[in-house]
N, C-alpha and C. Protein backbone atom coordinates (compact mmCIF):
# COMPACT_ATOMS: atom_id res chain seq x y z
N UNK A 1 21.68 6.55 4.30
CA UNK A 1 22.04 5.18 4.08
C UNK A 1 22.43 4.94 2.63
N UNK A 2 21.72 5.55 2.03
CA UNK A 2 22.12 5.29 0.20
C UNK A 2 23.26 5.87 -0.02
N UNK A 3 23.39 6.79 0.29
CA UNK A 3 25.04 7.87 0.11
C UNK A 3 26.43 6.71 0.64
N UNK A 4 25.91 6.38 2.11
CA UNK A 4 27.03 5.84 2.51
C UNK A 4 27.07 4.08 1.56
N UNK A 5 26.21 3.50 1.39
CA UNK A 5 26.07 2.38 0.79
C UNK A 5 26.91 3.18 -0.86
N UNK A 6 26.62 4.07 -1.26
CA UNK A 6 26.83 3.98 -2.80
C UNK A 6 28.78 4.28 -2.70
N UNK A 7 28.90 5.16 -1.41
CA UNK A 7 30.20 5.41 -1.25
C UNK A 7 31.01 4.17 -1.03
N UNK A 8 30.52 2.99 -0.44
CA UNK A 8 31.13 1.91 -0.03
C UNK A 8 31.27 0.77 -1.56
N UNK A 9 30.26 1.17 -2.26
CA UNK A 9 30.00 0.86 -4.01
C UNK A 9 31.96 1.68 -4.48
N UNK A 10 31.34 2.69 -4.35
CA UNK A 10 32.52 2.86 -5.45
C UNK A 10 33.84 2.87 -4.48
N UNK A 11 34.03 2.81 -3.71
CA UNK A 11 35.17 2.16 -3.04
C UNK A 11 36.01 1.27 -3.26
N UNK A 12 35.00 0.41 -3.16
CA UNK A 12 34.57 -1.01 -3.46
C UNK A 12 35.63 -1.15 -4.67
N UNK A 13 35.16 -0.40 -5.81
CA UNK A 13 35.47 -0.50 -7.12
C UNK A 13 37.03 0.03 -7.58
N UNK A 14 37.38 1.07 -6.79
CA UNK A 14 38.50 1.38 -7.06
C UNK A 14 39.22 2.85 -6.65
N UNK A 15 37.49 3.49 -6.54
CA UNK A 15 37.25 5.22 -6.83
C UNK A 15 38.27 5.54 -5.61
N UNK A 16 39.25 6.55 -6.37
CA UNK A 16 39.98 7.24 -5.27
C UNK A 16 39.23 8.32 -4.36
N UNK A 17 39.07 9.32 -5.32
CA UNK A 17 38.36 10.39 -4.57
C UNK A 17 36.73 10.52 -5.08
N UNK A 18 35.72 10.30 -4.11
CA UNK A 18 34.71 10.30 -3.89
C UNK A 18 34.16 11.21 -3.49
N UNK A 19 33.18 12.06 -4.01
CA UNK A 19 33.05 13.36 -3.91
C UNK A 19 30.85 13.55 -3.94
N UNK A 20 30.43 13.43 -2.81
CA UNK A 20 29.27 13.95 -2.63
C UNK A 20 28.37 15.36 -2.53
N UNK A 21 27.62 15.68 -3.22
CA UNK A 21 26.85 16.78 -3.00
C UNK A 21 25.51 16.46 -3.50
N UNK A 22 24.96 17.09 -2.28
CA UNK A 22 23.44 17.29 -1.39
C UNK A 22 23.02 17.69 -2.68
N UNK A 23 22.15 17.56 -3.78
CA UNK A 23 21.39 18.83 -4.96
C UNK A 23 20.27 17.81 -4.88
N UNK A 24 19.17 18.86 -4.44
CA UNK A 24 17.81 18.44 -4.44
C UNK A 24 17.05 19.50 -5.35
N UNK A 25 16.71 18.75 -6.90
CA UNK A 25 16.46 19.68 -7.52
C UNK A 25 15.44 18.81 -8.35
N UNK A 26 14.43 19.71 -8.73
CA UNK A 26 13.16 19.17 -9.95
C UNK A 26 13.96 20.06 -11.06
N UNK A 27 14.10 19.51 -11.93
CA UNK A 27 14.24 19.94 -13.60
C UNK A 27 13.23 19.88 -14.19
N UNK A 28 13.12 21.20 -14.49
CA UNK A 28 11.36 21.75 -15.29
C UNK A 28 12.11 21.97 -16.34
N UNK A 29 11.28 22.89 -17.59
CA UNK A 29 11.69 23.46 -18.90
C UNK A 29 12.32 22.54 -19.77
N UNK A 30 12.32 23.59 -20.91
CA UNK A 30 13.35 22.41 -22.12
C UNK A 30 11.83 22.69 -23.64
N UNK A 31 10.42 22.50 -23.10
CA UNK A 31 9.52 22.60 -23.84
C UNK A 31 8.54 23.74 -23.31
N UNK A 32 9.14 24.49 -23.19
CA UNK A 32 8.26 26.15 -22.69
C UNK A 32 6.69 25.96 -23.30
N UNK A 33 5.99 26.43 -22.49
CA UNK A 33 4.44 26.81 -22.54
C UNK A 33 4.13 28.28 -22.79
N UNK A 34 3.80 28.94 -24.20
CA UNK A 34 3.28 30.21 -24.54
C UNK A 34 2.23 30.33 -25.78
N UNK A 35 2.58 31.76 -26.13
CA UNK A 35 1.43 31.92 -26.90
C UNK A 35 2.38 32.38 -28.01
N UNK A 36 3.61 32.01 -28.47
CA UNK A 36 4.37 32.69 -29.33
C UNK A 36 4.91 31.40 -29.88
N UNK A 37 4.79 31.06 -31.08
CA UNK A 37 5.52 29.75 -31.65
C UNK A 37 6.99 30.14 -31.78
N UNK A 38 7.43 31.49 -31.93
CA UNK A 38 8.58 31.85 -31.61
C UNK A 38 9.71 31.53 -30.29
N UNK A 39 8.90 31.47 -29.52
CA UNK A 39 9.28 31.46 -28.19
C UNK A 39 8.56 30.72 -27.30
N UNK A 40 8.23 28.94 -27.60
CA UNK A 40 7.83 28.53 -26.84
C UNK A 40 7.34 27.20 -27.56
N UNK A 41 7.94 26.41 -27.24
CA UNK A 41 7.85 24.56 -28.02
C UNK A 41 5.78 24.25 -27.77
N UNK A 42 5.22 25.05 -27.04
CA UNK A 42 3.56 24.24 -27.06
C UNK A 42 2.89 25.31 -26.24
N UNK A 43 1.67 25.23 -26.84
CA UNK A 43 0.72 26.29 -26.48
C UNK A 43 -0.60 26.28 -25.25
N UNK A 44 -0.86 27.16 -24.95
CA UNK A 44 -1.76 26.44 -23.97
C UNK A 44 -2.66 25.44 -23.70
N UNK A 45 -3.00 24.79 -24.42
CA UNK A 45 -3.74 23.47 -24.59
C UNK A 45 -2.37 22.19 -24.91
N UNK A 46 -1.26 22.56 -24.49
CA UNK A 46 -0.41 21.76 -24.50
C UNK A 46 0.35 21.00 -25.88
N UNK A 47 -0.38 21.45 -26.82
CA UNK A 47 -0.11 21.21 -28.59
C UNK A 47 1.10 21.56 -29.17
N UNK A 48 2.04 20.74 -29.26
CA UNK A 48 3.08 21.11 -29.93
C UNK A 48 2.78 22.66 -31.48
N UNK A 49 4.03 23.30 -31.50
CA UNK A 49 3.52 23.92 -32.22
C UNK A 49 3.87 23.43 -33.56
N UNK A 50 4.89 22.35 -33.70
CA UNK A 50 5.56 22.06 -35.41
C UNK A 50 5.03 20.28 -35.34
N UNK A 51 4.42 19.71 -34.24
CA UNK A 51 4.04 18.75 -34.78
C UNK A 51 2.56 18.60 -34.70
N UNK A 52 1.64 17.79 -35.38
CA UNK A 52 0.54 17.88 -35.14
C UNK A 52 0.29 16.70 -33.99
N UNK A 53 -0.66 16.69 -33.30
CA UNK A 53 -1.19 15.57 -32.71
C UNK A 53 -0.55 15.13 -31.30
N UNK A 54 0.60 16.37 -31.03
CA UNK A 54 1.36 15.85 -30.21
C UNK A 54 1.50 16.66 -29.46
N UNK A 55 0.99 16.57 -28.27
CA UNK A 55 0.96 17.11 -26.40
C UNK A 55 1.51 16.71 -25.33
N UNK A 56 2.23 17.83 -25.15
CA UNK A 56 3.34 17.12 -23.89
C UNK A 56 2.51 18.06 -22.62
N UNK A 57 2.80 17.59 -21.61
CA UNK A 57 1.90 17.38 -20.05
C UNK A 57 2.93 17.28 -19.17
N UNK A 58 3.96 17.80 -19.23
CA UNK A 58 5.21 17.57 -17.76
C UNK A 58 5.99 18.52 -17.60
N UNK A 59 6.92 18.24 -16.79
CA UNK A 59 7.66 19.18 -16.12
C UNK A 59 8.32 20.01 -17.19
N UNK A 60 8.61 19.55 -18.26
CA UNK A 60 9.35 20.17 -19.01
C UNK A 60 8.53 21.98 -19.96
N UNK A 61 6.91 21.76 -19.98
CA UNK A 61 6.34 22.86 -20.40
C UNK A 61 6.40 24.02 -19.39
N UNK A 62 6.85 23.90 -17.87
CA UNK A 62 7.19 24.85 -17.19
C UNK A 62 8.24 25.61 -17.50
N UNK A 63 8.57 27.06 -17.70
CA UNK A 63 9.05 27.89 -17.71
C UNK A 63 10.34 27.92 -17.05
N UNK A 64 10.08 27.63 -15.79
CA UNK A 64 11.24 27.73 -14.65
C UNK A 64 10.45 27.01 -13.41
N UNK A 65 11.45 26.93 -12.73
CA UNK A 65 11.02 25.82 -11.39
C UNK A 65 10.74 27.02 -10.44
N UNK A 66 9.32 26.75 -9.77
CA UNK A 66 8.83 27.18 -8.44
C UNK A 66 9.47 27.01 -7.21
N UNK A 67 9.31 27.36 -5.90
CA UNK A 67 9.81 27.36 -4.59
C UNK A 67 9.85 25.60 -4.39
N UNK A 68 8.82 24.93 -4.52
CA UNK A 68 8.25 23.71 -4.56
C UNK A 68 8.67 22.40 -5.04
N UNK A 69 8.26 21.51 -4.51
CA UNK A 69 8.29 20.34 -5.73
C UNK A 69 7.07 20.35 -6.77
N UNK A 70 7.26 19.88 -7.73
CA UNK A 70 6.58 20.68 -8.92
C UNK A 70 5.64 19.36 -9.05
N UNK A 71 5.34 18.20 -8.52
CA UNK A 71 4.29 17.00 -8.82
C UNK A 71 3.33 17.74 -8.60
N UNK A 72 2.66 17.98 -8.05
CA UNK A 72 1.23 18.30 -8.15
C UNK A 72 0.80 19.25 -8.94
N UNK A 73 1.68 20.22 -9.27
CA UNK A 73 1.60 21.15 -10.76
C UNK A 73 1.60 20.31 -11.98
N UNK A 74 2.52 19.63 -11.95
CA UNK A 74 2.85 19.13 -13.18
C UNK A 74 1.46 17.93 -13.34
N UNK A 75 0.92 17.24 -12.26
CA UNK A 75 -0.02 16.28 -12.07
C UNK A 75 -1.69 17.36 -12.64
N UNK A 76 -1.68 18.44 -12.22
CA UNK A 76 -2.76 19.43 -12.58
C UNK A 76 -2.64 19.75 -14.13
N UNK A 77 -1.54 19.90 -14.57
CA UNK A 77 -1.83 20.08 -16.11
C UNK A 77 -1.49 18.97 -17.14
N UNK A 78 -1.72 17.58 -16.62
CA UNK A 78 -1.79 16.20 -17.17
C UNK A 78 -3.52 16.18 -16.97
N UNK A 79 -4.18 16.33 -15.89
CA UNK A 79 -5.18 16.37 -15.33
C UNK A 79 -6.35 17.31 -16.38
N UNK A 80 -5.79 18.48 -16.65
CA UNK A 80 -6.42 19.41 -17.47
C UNK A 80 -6.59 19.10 -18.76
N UNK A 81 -5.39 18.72 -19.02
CA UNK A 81 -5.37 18.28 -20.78
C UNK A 81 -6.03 17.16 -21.28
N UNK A 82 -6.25 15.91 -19.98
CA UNK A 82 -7.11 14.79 -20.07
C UNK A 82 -8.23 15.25 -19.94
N UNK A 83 -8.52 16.11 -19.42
CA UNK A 83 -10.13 16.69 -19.17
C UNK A 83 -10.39 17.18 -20.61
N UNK A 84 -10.22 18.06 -20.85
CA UNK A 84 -10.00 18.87 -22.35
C UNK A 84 -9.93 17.28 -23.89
N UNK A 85 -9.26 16.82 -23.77
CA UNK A 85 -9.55 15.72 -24.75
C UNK A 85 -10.10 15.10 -24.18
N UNK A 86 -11.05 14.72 -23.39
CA UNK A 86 -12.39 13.95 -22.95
C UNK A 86 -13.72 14.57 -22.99
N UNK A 87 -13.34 15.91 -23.45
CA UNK A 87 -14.78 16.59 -23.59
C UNK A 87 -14.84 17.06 -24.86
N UNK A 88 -13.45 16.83 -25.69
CA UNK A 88 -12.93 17.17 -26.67
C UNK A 88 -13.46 18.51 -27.34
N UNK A 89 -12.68 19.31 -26.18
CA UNK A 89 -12.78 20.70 -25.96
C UNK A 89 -11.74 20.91 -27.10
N UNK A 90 -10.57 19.82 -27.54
CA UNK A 90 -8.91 20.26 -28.36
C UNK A 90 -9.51 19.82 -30.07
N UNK A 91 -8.93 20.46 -30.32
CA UNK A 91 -9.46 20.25 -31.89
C UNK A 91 -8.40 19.35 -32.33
N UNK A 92 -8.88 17.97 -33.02
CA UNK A 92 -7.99 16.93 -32.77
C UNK A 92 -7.15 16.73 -34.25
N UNK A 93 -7.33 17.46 -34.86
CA UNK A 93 -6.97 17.65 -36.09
C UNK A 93 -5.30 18.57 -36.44
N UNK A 94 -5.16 19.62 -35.99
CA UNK A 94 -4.09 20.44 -35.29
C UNK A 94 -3.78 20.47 -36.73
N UNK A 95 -4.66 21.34 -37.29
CA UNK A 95 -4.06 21.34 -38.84
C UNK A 95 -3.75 22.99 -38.88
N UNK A 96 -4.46 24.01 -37.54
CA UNK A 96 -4.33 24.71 -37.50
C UNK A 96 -3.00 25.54 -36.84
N UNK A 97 -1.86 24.77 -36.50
CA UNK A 97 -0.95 24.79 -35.59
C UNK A 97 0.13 25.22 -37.04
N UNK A 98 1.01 25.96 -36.67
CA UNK A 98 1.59 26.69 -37.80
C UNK A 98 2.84 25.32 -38.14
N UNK A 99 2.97 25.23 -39.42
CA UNK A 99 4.22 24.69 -39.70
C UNK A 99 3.66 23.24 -40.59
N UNK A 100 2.09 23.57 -40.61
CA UNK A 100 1.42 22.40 -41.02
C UNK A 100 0.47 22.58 -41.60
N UNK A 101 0.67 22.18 -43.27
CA UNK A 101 -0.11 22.67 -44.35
C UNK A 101 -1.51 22.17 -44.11
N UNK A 102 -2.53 23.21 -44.54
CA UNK A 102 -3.98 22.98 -44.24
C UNK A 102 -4.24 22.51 -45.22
């Protein structure tokens, strides 16, 4: 219904050739998750490596996209990292994170 409604949109408007394709896709990566500040925007506790104080929790610290839809992964390591700064397991200081004078 949305396809044909959006096709009748740009119709509507002027669009000569209207051109649909099916892509059902999650976009992960962009901020890789490792153990190499070389090769990887945040570390396992989710800590940026060049800024301090700053943890990203989404699709984007995945590597590459799974078979799957990636919510409930991506919902598990929002989940983890809130656990971890609530028991303040993360050292909140991140003076130890390279790129940031002690």
């Amino acid at each position: 219904m949305a396809k044909r409604t959006l096709h009748e949109i740009l119709q509507a408007a002027g669009a000569q050739d209207v051109l649909t394709i099916d892509r059902y896709a999650h976009l992960v990566g962009g901020c890789r998750m490792g153990s190499d500040p070389e090769r990887s925007v945040v570390d396992s506790d989710h800590r940026a490596w060049e800024v301090p104080n700053l943890f990203i929790a989404d699709g984007s610290v995945m590597p590459t996209q799974g078979s799957a839809n990636p919510a409930l992964t991506i919902m598990a390591l929002a989940s983890r990292l809130a656990q971890r700064m609530a028991d303040k397991r993360l050292d909140p200081s991140g003076m130890r994170r390279r790129g940031v004078p002690a």
